[in-house]
C-alpha atoms as a PDB file:
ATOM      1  CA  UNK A   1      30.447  13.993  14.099  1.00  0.00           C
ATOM      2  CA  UNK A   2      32.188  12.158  10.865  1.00  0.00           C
ATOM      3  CA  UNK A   3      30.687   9.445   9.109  1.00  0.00           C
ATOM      4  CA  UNK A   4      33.503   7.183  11.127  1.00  0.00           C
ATOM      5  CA  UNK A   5      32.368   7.886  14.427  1.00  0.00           C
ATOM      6  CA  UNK A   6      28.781   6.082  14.051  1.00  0.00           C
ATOM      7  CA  UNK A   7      30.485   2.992  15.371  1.00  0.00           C
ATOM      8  CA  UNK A   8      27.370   2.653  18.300  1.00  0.00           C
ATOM      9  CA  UNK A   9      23.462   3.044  17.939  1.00  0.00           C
ATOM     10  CA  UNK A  10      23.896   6.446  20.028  1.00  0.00           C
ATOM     11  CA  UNK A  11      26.341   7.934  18.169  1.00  0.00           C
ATOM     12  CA  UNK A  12      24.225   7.037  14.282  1.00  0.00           C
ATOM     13  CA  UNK A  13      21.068   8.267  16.129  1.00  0.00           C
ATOM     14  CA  UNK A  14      23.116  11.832  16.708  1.00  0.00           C
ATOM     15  CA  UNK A  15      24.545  11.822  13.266  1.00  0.00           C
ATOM     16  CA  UNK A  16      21.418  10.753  11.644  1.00  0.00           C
ATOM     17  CA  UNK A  17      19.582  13.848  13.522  1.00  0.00           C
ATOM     18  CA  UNK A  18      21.961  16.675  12.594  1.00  0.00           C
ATOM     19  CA  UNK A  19      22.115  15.510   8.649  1.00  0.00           C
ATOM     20  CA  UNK A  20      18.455  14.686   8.641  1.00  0.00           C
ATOM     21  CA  UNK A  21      17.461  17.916  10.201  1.00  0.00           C
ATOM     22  CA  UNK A  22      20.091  20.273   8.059  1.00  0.00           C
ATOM     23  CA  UNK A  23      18.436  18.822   5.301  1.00  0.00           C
ATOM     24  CA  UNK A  24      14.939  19.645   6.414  1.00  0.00           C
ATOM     25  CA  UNK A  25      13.765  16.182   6.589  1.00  0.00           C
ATOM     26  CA  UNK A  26      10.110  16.058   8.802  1.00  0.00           C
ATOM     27  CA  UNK A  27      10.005  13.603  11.369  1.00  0.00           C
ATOM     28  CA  UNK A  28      13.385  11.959  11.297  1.00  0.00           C
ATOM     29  CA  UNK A  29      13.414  10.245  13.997  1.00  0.00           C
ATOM     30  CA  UNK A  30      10.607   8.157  13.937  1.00  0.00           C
ATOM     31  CA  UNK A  31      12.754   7.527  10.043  1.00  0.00           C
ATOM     32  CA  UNK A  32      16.084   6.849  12.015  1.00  0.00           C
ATOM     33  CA  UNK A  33      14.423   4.166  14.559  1.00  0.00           C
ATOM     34  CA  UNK A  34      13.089   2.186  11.959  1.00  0.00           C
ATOM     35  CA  UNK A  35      16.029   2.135   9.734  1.00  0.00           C
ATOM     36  CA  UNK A  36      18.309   1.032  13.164  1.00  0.00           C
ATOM     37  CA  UNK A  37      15.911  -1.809  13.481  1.00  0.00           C
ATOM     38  CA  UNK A  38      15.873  -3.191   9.931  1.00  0.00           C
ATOM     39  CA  UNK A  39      19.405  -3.028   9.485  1.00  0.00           C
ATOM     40  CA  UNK A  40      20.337  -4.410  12.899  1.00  0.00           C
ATOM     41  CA  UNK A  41      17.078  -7.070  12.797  1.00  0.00           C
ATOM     42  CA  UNK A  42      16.023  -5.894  16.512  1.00  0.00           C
ATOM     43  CA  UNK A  43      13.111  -4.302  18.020  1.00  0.00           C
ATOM     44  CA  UNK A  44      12.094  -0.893  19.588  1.00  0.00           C
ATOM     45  CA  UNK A  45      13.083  -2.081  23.155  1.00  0.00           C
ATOM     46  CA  UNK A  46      16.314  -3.054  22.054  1.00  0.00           C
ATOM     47  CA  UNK A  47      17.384   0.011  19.599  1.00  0.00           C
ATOM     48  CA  UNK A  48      16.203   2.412  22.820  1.00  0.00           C
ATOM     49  CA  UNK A  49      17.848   0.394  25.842  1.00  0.00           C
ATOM     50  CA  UNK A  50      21.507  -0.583  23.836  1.00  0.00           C
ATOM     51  CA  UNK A  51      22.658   3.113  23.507  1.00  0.00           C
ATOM     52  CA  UNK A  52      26.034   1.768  23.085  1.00  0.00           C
ATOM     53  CA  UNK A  53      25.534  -1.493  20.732  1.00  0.00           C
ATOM     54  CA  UNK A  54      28.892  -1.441  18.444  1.00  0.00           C
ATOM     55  CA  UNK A  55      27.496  -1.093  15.020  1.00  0.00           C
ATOM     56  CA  UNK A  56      29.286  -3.403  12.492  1.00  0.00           C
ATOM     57  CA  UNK A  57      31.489  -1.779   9.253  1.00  0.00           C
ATOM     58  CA  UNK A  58      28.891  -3.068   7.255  1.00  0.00           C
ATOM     59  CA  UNK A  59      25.652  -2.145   9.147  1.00  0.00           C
ATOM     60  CA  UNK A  60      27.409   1.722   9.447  1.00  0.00           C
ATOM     61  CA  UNK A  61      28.100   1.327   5.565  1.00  0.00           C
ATOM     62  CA  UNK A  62      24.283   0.851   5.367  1.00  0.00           C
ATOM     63  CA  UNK A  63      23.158   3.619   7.781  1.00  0.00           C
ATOM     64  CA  UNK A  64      25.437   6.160   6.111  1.00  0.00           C
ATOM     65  CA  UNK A  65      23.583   5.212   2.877  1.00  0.00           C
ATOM     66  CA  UNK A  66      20.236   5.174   4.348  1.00  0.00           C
ATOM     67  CA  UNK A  67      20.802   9.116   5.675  1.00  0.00           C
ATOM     68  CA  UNK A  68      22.447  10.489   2.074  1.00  0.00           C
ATOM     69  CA  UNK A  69      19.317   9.197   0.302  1.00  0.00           C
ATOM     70  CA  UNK A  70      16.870  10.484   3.059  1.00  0.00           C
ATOM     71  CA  UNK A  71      17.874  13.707   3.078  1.00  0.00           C
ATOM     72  CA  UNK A  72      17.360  13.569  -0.969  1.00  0.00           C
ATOM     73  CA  UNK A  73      13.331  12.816  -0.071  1.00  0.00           C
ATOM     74  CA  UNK A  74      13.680   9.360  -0.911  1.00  0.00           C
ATOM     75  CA  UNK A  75      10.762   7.409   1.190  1.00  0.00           C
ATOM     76  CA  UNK A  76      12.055   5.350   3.754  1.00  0.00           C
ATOM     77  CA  UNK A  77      10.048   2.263   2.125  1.00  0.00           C
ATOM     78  CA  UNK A  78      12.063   2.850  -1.029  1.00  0.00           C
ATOM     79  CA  UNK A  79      15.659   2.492   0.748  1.00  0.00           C
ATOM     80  CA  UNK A  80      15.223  -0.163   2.740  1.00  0.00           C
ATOM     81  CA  UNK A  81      12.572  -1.908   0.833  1.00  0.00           C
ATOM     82  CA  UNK A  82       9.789  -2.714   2.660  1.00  0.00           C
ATOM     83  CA  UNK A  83       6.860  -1.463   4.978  1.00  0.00           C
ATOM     84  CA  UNK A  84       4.521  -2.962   7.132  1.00  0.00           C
ATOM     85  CA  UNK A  85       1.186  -3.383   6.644  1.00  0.00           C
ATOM     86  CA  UNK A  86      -1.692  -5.035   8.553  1.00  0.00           C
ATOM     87  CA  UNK A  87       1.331  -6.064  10.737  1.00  0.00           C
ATOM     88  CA  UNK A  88       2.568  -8.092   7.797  1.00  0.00           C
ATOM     89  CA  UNK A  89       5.674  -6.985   5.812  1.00  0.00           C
ATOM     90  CA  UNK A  90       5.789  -6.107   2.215  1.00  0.00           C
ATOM     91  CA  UNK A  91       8.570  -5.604  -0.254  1.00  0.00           C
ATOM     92  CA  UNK A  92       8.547  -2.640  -2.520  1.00  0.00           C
ATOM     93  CA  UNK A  93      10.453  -0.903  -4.702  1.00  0.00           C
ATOM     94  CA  UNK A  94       9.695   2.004  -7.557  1.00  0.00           C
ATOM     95  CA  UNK A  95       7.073   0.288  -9.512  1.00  0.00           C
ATOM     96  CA  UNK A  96       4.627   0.061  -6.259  1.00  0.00           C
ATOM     97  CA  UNK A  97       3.524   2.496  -4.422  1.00  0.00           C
ATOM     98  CA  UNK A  98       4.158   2.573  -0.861  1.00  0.00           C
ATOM     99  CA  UNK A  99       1.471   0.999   1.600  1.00  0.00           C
ATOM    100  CA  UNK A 100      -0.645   3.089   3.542  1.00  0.00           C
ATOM    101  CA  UNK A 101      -2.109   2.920   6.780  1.00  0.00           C
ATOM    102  CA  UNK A 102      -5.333   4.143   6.317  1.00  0.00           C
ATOM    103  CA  UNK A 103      -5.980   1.810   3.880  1.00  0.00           C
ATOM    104  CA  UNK A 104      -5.910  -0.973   6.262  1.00  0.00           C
ATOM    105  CA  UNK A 105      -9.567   0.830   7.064  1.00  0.00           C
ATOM    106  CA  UNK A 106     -10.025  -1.279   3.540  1.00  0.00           C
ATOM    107  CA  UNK A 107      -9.108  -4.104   4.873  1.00  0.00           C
ATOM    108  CA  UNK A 108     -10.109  -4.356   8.265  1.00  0.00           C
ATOM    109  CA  UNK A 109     -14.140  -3.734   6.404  1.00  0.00           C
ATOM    110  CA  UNK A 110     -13.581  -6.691   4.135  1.00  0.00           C
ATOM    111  CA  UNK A 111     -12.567  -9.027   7.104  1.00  0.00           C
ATOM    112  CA  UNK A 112     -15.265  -8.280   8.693  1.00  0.00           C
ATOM    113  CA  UNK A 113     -17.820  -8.503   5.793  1.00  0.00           C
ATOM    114  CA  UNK A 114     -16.652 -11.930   5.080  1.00  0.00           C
ATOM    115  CA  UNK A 115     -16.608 -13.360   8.856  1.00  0.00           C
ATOM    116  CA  UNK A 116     -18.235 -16.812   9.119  1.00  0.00           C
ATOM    117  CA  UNK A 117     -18.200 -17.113   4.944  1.00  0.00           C
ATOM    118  CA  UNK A 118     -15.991 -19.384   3.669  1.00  0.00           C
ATOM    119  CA  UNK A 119     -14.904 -20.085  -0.027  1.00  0.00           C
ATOM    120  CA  UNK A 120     -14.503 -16.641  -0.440  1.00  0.00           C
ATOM    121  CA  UNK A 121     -13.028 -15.613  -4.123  1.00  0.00           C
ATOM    122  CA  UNK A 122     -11.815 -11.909  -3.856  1.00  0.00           C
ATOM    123  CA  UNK A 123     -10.671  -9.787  -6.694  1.00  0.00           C
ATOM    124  CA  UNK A 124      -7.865  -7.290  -5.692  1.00  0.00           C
ATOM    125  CA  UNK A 125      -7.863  -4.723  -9.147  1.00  0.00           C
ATOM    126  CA  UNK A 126      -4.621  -2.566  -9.356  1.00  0.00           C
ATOM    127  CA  UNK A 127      -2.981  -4.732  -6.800  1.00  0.00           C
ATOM    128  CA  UNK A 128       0.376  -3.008  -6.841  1.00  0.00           C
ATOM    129  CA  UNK A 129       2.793  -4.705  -4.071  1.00  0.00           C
ATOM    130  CA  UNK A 130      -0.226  -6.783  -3.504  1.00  0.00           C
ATOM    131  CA  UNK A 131      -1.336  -5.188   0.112  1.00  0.00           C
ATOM    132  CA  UNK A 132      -4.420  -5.563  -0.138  1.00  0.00           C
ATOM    133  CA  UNK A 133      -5.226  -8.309  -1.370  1.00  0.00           C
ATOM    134  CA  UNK A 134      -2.569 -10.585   0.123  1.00  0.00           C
ATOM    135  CA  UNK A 135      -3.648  -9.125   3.506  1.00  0.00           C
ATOM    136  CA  UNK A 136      -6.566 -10.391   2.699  1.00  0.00           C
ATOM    137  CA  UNK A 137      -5.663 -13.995   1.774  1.00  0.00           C
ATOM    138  CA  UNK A 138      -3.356 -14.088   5.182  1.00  0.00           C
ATOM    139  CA  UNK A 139      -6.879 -12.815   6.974  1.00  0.00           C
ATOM    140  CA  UNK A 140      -9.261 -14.782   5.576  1.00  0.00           C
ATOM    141  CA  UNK A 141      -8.213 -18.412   5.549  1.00  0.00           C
ATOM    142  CA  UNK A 142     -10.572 -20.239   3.112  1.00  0.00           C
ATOM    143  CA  UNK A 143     -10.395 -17.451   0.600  1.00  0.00           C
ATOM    144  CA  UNK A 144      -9.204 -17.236  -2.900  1.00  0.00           C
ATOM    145  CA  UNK A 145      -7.182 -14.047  -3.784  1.00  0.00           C
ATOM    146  CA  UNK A 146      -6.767 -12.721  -7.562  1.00  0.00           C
ATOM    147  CA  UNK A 147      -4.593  -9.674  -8.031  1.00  0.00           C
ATOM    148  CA  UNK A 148      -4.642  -7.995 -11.019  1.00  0.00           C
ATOM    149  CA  UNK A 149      -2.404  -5.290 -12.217  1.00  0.00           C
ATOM    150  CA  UNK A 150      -1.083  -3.742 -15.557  1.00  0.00           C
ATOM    151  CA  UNK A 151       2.597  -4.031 -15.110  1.00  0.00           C
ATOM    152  CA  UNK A 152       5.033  -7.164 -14.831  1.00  0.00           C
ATOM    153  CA  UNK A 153       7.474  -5.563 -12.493  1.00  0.00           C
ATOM    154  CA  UNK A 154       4.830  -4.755 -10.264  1.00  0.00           C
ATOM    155  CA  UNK A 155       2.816  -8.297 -10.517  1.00  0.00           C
ATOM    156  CA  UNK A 156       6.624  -9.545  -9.694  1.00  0.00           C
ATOM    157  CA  UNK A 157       7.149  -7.862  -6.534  1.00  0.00           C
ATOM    158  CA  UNK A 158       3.196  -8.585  -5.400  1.00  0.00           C
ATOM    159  CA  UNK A 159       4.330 -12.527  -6.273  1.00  0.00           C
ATOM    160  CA  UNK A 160       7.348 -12.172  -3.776  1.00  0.00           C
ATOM    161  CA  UNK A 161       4.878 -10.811  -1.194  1.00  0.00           C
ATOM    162  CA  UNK A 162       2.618 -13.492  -1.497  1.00  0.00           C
ATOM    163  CA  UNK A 163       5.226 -15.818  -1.113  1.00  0.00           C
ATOM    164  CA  UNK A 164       7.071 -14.008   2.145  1.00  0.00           C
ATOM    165  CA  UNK A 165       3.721 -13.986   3.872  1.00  0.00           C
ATOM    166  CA  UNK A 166       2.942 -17.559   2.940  1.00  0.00           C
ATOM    167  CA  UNK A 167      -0.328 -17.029   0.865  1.00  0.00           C
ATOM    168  CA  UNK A 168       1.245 -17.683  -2.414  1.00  0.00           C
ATOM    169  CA  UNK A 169      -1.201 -20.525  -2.622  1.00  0.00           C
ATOM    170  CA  UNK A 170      -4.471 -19.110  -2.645  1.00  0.00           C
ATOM    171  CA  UNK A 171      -3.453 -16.365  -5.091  1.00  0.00           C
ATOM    172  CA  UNK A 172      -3.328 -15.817  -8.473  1.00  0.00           C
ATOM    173  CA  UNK A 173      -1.779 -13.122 -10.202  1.00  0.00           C
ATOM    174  CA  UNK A 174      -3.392 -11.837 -13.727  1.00  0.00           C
ATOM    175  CA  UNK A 175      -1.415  -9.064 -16.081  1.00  0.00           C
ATOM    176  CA  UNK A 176      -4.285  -6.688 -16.989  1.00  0.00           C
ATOM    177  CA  UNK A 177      -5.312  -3.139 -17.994  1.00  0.00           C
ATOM    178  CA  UNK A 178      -8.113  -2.478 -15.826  1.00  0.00           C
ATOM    179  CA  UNK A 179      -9.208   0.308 -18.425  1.00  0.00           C
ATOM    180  CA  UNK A 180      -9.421  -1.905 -21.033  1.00  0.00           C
ATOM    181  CA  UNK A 181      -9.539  -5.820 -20.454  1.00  0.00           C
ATOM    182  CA  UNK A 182     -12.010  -6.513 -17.265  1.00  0.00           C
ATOM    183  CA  UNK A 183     -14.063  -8.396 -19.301  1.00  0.00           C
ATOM    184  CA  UNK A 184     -11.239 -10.643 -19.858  1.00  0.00           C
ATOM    185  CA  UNK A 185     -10.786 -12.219 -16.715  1.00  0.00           C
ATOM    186  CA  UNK A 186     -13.918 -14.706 -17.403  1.00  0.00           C
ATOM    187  CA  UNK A 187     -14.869 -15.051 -13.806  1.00  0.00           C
ATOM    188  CA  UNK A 188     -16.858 -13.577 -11.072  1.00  0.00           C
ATOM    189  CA  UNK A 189     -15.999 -12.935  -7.408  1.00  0.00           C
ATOM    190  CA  UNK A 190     -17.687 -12.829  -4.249  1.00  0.00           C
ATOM    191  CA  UNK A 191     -15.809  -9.487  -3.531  1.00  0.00           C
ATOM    192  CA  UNK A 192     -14.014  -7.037  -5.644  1.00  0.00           C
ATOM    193  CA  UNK A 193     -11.926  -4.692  -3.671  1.00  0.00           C
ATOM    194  CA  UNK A 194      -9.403  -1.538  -5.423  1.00  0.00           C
ATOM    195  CA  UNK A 195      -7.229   0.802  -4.337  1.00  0.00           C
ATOM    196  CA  UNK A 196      -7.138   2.712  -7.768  1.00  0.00           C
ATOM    197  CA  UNK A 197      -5.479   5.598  -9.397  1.00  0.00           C
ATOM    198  CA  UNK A 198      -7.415   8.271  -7.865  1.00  0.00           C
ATOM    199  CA  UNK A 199      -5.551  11.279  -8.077  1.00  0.00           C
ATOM    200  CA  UNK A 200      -6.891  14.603 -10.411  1.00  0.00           C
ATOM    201  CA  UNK A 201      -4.089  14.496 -13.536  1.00  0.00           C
ATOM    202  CA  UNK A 202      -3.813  18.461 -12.831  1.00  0.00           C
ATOM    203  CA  UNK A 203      -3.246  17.397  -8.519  1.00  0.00           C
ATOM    204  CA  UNK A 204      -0.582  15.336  -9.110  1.00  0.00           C
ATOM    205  CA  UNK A 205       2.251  17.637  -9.329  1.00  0.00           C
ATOM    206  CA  UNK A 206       1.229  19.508  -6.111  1.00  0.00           C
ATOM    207  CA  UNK A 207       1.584  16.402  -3.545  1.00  0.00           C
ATOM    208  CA  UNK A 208       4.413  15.906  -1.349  1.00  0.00           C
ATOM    209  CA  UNK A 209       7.684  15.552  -3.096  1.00  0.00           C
ATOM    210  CA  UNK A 210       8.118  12.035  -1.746  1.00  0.00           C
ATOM    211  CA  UNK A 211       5.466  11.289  -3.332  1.00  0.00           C
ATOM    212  CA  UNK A 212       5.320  13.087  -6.382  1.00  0.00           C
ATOM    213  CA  UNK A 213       8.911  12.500  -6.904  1.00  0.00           C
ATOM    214  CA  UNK A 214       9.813   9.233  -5.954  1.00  0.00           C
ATOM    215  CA  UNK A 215       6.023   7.099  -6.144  1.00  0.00           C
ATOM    216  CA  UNK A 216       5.173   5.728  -9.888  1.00  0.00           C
ATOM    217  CA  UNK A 217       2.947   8.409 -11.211  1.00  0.00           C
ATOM    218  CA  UNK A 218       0.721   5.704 -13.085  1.00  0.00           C
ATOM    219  CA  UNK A 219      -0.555   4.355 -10.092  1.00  0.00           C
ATOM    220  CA  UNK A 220      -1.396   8.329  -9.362  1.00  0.00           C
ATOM    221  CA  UNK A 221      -3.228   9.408 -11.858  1.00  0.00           C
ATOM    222  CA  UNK A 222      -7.095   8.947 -11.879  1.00  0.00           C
ATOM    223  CA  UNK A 223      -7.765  11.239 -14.958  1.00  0.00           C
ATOM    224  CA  UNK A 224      -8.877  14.709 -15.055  1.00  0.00           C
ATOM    225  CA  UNK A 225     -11.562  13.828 -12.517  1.00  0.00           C
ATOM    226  CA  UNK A 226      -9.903  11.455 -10.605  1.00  0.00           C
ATOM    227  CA  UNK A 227     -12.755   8.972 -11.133  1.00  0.00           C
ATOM    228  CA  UNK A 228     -11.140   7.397 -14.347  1.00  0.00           C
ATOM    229  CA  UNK A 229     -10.849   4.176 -12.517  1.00  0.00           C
ATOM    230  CA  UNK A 230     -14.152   3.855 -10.303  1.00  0.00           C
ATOM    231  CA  UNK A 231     -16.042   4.706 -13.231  1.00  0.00           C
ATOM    232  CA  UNK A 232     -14.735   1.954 -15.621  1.00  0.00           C
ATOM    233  CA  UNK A 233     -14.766  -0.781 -12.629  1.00  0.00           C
ATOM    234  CA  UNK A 234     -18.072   0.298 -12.138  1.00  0.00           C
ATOM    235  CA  UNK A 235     -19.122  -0.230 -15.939  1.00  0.00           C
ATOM    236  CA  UNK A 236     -17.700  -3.651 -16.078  1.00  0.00           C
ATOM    237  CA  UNK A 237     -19.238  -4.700 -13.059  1.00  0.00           C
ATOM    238  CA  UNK A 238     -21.372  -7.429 -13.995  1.00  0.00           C
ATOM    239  CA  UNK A 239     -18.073  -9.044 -15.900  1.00  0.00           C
ATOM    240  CA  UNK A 240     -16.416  -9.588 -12.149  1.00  0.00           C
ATOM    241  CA  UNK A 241     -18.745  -9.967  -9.652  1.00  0.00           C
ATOM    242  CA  UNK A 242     -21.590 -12.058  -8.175  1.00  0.00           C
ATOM    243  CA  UNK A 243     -25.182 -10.888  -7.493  1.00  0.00           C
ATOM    244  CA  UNK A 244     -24.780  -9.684  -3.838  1.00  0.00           C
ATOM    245  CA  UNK A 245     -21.112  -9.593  -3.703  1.00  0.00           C
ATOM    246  CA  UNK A 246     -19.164  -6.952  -2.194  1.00  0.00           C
ATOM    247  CA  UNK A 247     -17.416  -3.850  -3.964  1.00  0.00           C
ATOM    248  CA  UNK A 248     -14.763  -1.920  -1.525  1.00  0.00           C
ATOM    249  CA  UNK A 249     -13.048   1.380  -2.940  1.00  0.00           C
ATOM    250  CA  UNK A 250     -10.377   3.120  -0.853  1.00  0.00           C
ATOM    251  CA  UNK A 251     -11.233   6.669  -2.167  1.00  0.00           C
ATOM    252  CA  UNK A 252      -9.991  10.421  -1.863  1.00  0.00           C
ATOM    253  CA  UNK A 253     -10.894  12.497   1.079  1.00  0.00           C
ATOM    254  CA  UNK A 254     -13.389  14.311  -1.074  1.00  0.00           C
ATOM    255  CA  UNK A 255     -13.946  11.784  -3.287  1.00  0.00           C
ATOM    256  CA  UNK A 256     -17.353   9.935  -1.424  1.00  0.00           C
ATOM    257  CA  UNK A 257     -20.336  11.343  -3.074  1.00  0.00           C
ATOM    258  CA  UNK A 258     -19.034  11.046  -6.333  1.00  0.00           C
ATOM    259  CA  UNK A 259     -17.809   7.381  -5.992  1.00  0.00           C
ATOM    260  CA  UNK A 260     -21.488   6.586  -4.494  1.00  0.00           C
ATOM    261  CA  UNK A 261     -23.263   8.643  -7.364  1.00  0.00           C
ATOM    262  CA  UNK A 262     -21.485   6.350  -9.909  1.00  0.00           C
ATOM    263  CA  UNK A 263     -22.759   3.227  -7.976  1.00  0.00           C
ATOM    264  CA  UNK A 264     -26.227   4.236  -7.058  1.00  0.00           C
ATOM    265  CA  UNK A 265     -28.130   2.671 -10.535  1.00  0.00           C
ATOM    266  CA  UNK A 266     -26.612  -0.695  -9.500  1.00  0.00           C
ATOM    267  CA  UNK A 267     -25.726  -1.415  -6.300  1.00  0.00           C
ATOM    268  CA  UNK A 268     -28.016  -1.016  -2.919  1.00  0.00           C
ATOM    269  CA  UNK A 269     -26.345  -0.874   0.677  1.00  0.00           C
ATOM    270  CA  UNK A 270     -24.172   1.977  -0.327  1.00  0.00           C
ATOM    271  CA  UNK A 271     -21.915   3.294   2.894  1.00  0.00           C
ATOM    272  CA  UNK A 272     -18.605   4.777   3.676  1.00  0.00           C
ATOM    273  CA  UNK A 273     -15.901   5.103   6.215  1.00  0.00           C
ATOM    274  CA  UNK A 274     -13.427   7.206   7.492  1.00  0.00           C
ATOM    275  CA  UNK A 275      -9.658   6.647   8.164  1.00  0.00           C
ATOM    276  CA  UNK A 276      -8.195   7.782  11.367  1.00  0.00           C
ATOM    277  CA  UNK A 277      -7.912  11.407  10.340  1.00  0.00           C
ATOM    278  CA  UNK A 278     -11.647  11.042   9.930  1.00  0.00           C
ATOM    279  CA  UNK A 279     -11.331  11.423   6.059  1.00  0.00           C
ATOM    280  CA  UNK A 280     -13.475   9.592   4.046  1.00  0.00           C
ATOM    281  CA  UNK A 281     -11.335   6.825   2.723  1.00  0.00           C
ATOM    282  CA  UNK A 282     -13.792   3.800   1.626  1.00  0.00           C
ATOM    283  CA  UNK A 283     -17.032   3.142   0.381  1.00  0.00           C
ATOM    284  CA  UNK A 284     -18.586  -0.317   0.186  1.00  0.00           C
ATOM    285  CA  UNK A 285     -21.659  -1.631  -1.636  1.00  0.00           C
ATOM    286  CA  UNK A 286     -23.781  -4.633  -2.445  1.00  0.00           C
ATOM    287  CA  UNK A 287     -24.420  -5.363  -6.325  1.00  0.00           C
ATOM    288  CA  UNK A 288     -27.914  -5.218  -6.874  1.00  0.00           C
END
């Protein structure tokens, strides 16, 4: 089938699934649905039950482009720009990495920690496209939301999410090298929650090549340990958060008694949980 012949949402899904699987390309058609409905604005029901919807010039112009850089490795997320997350939508683009979904097991443990609180001020450290912590803000109504990152072109796309989901707000968004200038931010929280670098330096170049390849590498990288981050976060504590406040980490899968070892000398109520894989993926814990 030619590149002219996609003119219905049939006849894309059968091009789509000979390139995509010549190419090797894993799972391609849960990749090909989701592309259909972003470009054509519609839902599952629709994309499966209008076989023979007449695709527009344009919208096959975009679908063409959306296979050639698939079957390159490019993420989904990175070609059509966005992903959703705690059934919210964020932008992103190369300077953030891609949202995950077991790190709405993050999430999901902070909403509940903070039911029937109000005034809540949350710190969101290496905020990225803001996911966390803008989830958070949409979740928790009366709650304040800093996000703090390192790089401008990431704080900028985290800024457009806040403002697409309507939190914009109740955040505040703070250019800062965790490593280096925590003590800078001159307030304390009720809850600091990161999703840090937390990858070994000598791991990095063995993940998937849509990751490795395509995801910034500095938002990778967790030193030679991997614990580069939790350990400094860990130091500053007592510059960023309130006596009994709340400290979430989305960690590695192997990553859970070392994260609690660092916080055992100052923090009590020390637990984990698992993501749907049953990985250990977060650890909370109450400053002492």
């Amino acid at each position: 089938m030619t590149n002219g012949n996609i003119d219905t949402i049939i006849k894309a899904k059968l091009y789509a699934q000979n390139e995509l699987k010549s190419a090797g390309i894993e799972n391609f058609n849960i990749d090909i649905n989701a592309a259909l409905k972003h470009f054509l604005k519609k839902d599952d029901i629709f994309i499966a039950t209008n076989r023979d919807f007449a695709l527009s010039d344009e919208i096959k112009e975009k679908f063409i482009n959306f296979v050639n850089l698939r079957k390159t490795d490019t993420p989904l997320a990175y070609i059509i720009g966005e992903k959703e997350f705690m059934s919210l939508t964020f932008f992103v683009d190369k300077s953030t990495l891609i949202p995950r979904p077991d790190t709405e097991i993050l999430v999901e443990e902070v909403i509940k920690r903070c039911e029937g609180k109000t005034n809540i001020k949350i710190l969101d450290l290496c905020t990225g496209s803001g996911a966390i912590g803008i989830s958070l803000a949409n979740y928790i109504k009366s709650s304040y939301v800093v996000c703090v990152d390192k790089f401008c072109d990431t704080l900028s796309v985290a800024k457009k999410n806040a403002e697409h989901n309507m939190v914009a707000d109740r955040c505040k968004f703070v250019e800062c090298d965790v490593l280096k200038e925590l003590n800078s931010i001159n307030e304390k929280f009720d809850v600091v929650v990161s999703n840090p670098p937390y990858i070994k330096t000598k791991t990095v170049s063995t993940l998937d090549k849509t990751v490795k390849n395509f995801e910034s590498k500095s938002a990778l990288d967790g030193g030679e340990d991997g614990l580069t981050f939790y350990r400094k976060i860990t130091e500053d504590v007592d510059f960023i958060l309130k006596k009994d406040g709340l400290l979430a980490f989305e960690i590695g899968y192997d990553q859970k008694t070392d994260v609690i070892n660092l916080l055992k000398n100052s923090f009590d109520n020390i637990y984990a949980k698992t993501d749907l894989s049953g990985n250990d993926r977060a650890v909370f814990a109450t400053l002492r």
